[in-house]
C-alpha atoms as a PDB file:
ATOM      1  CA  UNK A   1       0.000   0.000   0.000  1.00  0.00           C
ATOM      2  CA  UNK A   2       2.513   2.329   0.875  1.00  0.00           C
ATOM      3  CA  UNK A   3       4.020   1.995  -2.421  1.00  0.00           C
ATOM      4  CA  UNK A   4       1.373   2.618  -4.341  1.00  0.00           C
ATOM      5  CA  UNK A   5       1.164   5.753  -2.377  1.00  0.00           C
ATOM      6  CA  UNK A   6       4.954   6.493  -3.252  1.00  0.00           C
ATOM      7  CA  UNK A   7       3.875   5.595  -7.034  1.00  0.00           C
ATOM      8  CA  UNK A   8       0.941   8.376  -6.755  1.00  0.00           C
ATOM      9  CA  UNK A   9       2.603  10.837  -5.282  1.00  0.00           C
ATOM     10  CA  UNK A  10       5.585  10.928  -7.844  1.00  0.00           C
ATOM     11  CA  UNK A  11       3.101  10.938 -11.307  1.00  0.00           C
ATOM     12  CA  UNK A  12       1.562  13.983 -11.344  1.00  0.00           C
ATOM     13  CA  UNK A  13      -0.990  12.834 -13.748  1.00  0.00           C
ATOM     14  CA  UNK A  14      -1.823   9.457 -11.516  1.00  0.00           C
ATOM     15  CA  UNK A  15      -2.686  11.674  -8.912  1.00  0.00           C
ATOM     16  CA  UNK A  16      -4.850  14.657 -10.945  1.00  0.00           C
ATOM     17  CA  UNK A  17      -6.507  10.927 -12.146  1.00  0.00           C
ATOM     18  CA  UNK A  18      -7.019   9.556  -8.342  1.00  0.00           C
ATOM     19  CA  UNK A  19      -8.635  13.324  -7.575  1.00  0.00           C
ATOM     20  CA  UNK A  20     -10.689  13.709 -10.563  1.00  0.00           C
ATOM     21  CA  UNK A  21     -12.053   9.756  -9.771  1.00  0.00           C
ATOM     22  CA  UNK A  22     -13.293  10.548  -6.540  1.00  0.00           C
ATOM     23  CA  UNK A  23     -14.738  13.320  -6.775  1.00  0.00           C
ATOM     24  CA  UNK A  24     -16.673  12.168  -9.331  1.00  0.00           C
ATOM     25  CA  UNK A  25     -17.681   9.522  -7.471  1.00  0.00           C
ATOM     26  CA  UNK A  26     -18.776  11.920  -4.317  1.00  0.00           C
ATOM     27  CA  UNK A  27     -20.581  14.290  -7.126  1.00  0.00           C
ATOM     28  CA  UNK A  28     -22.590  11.092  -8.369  1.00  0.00           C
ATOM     29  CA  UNK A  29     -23.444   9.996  -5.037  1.00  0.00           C
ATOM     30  CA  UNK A  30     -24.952  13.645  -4.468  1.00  0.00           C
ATOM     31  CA  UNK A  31     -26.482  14.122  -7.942  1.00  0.00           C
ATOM     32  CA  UNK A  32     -28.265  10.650  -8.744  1.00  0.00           C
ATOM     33  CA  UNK A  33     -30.703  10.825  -5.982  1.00  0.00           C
ATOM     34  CA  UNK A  34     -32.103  13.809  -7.212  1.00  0.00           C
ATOM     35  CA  UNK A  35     -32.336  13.045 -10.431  1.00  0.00           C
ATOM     36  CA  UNK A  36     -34.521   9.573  -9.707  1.00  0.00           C
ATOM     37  CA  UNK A  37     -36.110  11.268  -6.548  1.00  0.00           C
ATOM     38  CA  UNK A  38     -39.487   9.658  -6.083  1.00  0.00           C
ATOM     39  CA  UNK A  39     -42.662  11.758  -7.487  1.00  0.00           C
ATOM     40  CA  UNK A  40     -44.804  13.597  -4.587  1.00  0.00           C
ATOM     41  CA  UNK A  41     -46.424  11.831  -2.165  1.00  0.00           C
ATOM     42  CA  UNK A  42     -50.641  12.064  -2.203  1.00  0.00           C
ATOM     43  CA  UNK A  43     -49.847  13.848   0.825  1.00  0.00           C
ATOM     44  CA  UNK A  44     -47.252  16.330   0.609  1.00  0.00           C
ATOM     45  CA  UNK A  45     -48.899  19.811   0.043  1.00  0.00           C
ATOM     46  CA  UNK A  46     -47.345  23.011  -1.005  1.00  0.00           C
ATOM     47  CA  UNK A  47     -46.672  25.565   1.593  1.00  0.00           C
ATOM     48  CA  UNK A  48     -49.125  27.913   1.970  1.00  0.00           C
ATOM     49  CA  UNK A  49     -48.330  31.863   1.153  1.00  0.00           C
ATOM     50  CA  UNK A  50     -47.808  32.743   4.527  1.00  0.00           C
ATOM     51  CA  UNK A  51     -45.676  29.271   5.860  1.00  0.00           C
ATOM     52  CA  UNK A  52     -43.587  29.989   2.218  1.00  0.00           C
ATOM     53  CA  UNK A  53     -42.855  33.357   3.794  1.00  0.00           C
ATOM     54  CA  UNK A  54     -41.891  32.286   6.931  1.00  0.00           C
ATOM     55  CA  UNK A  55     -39.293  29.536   5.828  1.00  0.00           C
ATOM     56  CA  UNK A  56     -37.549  32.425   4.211  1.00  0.00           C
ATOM     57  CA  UNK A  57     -37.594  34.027   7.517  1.00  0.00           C
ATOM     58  CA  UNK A  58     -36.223  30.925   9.015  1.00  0.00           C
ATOM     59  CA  UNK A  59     -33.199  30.861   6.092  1.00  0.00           C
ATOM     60  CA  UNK A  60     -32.789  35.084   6.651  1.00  0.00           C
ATOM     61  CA  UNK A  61     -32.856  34.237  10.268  1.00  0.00           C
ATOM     62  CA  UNK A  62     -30.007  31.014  10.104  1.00  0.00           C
ATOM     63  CA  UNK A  63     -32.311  28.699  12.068  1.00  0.00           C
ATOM     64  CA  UNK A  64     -30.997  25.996  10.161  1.00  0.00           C
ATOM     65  CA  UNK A  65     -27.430  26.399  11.537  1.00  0.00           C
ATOM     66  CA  UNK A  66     -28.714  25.065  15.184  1.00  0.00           C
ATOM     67  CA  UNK A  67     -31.973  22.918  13.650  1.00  0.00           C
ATOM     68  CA  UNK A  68     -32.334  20.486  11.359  1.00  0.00           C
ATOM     69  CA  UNK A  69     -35.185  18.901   9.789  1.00  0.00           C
ATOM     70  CA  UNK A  70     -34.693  15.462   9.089  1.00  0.00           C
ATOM     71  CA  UNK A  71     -34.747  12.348  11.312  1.00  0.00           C
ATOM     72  CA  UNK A  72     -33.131   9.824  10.519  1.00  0.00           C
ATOM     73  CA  UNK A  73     -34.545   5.995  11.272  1.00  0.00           C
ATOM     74  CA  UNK A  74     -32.968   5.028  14.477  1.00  0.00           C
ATOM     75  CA  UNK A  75     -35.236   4.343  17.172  1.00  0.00           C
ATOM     76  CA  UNK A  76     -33.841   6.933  19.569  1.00  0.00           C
ATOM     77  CA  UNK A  77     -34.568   9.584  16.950  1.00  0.00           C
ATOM     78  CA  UNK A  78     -38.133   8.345  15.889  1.00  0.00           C
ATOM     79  CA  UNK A  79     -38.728   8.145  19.876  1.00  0.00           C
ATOM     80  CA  UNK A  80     -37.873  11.526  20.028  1.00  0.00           C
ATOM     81  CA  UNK A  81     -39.076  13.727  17.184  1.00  0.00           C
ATOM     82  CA  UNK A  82     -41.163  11.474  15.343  1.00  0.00           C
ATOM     83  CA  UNK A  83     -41.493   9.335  12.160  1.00  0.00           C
ATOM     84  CA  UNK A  84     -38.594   9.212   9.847  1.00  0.00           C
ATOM     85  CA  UNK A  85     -38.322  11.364   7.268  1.00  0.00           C
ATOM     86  CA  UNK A  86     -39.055  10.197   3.765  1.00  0.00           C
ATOM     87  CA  UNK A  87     -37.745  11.935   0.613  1.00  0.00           C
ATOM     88  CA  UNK A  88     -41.563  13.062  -1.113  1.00  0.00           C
ATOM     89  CA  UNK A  89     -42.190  15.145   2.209  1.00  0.00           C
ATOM     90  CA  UNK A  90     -39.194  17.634   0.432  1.00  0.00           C
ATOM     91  CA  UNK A  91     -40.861  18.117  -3.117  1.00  0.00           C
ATOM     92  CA  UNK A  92     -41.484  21.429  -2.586  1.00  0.00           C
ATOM     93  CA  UNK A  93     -38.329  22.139  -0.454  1.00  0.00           C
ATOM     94  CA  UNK A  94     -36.087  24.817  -2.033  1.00  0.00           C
ATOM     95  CA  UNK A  95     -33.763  25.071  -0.529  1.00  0.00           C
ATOM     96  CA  UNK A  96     -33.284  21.992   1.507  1.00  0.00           C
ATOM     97  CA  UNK A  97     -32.962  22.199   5.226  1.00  0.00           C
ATOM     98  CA  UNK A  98     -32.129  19.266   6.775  1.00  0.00           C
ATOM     99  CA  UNK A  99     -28.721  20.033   7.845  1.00  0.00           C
ATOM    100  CA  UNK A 100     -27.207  18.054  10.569  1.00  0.00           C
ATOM    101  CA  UNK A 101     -26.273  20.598  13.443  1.00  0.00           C
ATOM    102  CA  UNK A 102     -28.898  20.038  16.047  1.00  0.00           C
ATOM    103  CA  UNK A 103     -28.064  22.652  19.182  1.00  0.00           C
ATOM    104  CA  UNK A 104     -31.781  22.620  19.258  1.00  0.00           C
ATOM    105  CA  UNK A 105     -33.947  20.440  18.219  1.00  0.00           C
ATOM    106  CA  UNK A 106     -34.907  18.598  14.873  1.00  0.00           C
ATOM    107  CA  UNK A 107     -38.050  20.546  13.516  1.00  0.00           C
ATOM    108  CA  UNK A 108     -39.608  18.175  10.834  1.00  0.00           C
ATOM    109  CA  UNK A 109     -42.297  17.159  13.044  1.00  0.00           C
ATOM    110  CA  UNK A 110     -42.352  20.485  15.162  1.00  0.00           C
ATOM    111  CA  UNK A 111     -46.279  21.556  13.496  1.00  0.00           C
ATOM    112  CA  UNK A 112     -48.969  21.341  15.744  1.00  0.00           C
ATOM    113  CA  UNK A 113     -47.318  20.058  18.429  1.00  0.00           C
ATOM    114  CA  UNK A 114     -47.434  23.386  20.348  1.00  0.00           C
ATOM    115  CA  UNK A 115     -49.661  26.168  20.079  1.00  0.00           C
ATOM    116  CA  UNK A 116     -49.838  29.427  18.171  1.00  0.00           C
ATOM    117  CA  UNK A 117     -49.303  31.126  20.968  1.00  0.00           C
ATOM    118  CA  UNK A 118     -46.452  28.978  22.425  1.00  0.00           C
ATOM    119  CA  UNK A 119     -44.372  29.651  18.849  1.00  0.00           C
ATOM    120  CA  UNK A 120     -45.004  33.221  19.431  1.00  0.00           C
ATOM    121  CA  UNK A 121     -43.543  33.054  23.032  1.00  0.00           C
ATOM    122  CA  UNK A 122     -40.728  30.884  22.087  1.00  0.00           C
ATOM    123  CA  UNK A 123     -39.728  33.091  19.162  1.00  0.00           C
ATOM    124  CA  UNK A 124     -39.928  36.407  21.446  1.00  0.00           C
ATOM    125  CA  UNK A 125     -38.778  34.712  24.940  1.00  0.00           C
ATOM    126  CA  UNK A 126     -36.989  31.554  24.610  1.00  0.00           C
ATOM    127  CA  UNK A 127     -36.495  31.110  27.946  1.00  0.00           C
ATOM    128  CA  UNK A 128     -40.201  32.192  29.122  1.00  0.00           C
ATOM    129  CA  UNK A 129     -41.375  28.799  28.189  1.00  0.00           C
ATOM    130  CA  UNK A 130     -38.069  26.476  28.119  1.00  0.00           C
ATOM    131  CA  UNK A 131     -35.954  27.613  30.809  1.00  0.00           C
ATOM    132  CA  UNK A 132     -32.391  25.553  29.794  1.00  0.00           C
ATOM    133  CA  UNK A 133     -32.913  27.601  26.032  1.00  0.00           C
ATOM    134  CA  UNK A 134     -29.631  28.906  24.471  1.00  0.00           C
ATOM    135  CA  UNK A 135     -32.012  30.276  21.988  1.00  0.00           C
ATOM    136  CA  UNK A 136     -31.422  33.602  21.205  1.00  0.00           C
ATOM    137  CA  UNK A 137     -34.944  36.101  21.146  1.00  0.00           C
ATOM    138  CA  UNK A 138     -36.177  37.228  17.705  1.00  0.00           C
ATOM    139  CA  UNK A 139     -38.070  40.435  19.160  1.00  0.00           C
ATOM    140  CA  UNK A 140     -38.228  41.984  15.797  1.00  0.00           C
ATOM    141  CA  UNK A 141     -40.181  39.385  13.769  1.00  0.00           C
ATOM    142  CA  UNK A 142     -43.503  41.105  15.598  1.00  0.00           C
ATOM    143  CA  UNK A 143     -42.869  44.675  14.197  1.00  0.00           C
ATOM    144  CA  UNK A 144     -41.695  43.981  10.922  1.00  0.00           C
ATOM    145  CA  UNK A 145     -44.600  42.735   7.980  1.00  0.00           C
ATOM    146  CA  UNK A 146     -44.738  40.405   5.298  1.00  0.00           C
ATOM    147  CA  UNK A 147     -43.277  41.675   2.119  1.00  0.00           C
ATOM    148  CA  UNK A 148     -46.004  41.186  -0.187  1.00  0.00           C
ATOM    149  CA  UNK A 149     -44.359  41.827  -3.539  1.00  0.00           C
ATOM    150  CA  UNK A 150     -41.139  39.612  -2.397  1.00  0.00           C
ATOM    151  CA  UNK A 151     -43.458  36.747  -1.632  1.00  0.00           C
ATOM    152  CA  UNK A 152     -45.115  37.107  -5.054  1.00  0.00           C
ATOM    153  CA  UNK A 153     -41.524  36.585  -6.523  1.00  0.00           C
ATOM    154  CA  UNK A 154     -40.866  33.821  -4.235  1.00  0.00           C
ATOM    155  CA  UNK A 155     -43.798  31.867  -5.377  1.00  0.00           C
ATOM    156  CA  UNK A 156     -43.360  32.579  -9.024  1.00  0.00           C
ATOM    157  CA  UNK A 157     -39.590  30.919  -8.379  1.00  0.00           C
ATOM    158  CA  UNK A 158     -41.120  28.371  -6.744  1.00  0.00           C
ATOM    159  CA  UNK A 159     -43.302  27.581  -9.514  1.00  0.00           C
ATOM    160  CA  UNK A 160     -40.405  26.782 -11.849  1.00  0.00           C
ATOM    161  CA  UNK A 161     -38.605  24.507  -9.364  1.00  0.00           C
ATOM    162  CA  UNK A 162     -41.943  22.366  -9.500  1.00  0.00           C
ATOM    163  CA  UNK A 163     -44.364  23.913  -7.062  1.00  0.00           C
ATOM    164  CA  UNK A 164     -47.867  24.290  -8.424  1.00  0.00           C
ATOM    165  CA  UNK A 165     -48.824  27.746  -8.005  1.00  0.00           C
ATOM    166  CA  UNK A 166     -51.603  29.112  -9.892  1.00  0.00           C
ATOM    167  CA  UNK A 167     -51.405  32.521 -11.478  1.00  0.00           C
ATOM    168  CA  UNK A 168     -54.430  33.536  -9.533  1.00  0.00           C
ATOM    169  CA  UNK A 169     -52.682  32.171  -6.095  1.00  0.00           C
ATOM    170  CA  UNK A 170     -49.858  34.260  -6.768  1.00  0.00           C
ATOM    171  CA  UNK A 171     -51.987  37.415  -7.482  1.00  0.00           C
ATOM    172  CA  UNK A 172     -53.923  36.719  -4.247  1.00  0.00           C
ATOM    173  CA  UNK A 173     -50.422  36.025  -2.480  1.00  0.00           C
ATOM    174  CA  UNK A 174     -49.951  39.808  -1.428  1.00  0.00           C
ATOM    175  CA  UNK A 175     -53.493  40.068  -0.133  1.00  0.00           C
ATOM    176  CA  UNK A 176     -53.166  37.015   1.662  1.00  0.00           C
ATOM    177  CA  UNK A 177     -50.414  38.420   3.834  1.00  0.00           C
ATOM    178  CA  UNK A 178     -51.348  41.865   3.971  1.00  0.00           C
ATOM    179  CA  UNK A 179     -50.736  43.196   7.429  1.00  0.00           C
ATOM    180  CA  UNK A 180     -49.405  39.919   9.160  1.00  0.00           C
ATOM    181  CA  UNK A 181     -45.916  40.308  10.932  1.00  0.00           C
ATOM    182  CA  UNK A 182     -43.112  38.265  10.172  1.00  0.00           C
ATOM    183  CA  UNK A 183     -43.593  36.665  13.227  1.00  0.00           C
ATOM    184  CA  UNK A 184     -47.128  35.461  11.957  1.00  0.00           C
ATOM    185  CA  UNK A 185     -45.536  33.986   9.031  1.00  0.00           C
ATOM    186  CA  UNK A 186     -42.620  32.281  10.921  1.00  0.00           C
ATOM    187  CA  UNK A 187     -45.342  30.717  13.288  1.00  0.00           C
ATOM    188  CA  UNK A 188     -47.150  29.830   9.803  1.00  0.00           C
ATOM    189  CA  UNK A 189     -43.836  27.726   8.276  1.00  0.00           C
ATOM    190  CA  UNK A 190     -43.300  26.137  12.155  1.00  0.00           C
ATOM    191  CA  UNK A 191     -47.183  24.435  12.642  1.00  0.00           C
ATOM    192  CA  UNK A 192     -46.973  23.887   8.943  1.00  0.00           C
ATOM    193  CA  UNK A 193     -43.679  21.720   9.258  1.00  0.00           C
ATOM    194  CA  UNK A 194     -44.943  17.623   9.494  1.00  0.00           C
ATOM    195  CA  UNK A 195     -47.797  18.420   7.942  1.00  0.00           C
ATOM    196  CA  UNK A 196     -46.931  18.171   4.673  1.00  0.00           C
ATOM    197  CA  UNK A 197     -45.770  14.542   4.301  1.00  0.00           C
ATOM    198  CA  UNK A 198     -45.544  11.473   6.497  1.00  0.00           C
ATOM    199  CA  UNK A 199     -48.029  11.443   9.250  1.00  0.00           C
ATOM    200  CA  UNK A 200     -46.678  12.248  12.777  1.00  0.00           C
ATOM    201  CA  UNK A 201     -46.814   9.374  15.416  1.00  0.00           C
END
């Protein structure tokens, strides 16, 4: 073994070879899924204006540096957060979030598990309703609104990644939101999270 190391090291092109193998190999591994993902499930659902414009509060925000939103099948995990993911619940995902970094915790099965009121609490006060939280507070999600026009765009990008918006939906988007805070819309994307593919346990 250690020769063929020596051998690599000491033909330049060997080696730009070895690279240019694995990689491609890593690139394939990442690529293929995708492009023989499964079709939607019968249950996964679009978000809704207002949930759409609250996961890109949650990407503005970075919640997905300390959250993710995938769980994995292992028993401890399904014990905790719920059933295991399953790739049709992310059809309408763009970006995907399911990161890895869990300082708090995973979020795919979060929706309707608290209340309104709870989310609004927890996003304001972290430590109001879980006393151990390292969460920081997001005070300014209740005085800013919902950017109308931007959510318009959103949903017309979303459109050509796949998601079924109707013209009339996305004329109807800006009215739809008109006057909530971003805090209503980042309570939206939370209870809607779970609820748009497998069923929680």
């Amino acid at each position: 073994m250690i020769g063929l190391h020596k051998l690599v090291e000491r033909r330049a092109g060997l080696l730009i070879f070895g690279i240019l193998l694995v990689s491609s190999i890593g690139g394939l591994v990442q690529i293929l899924p995708v492009l023989f993902a499964p079709p939607p499930q019968s249950s996964a659902e679009r978000y809704p204006p207002l949930a759409l414009a609250g996961r890109a509060l949650y990407i503005r925000e970075s919640c997905a540096l300390c959250h993710s939103q995938q769980i994995r099948p292992l028993l401890a995990e399904v014990r905790r957060y719920g059933a295991a993911s399953r790739p049709g619940e992310f059809i309408y995902d763009r970006p995907f979030l399911w990161g890895s970094k869990r300082t708090g915790p995973d979020l795919q099965r979060i929706g309707g598990k608290y209340s309104d009121a709870w989310h609004r609490l927890h996003l304001t006060r972290p430590r109001a309703v879980v006393p151990s939280s390292i969460m920081p507070a997001y005070p300014w999600l209740a005085e800013r609104r919902v950017d109308g026009i931007a959510l318009q765009a959103r949903m017309r990008g979303m459109r050509r990644l796949g998601a079924e918006y109707t013209d009339q939906e996305i004329a109807e988007a800006a009215n739809a939101v008109a006057g909530k805070s971003e805090l209503d819309a980042m309570v939206a994307y939370l209870q809607f999270l779970g609820r748009g593919g497998a069923p929680r346990q």
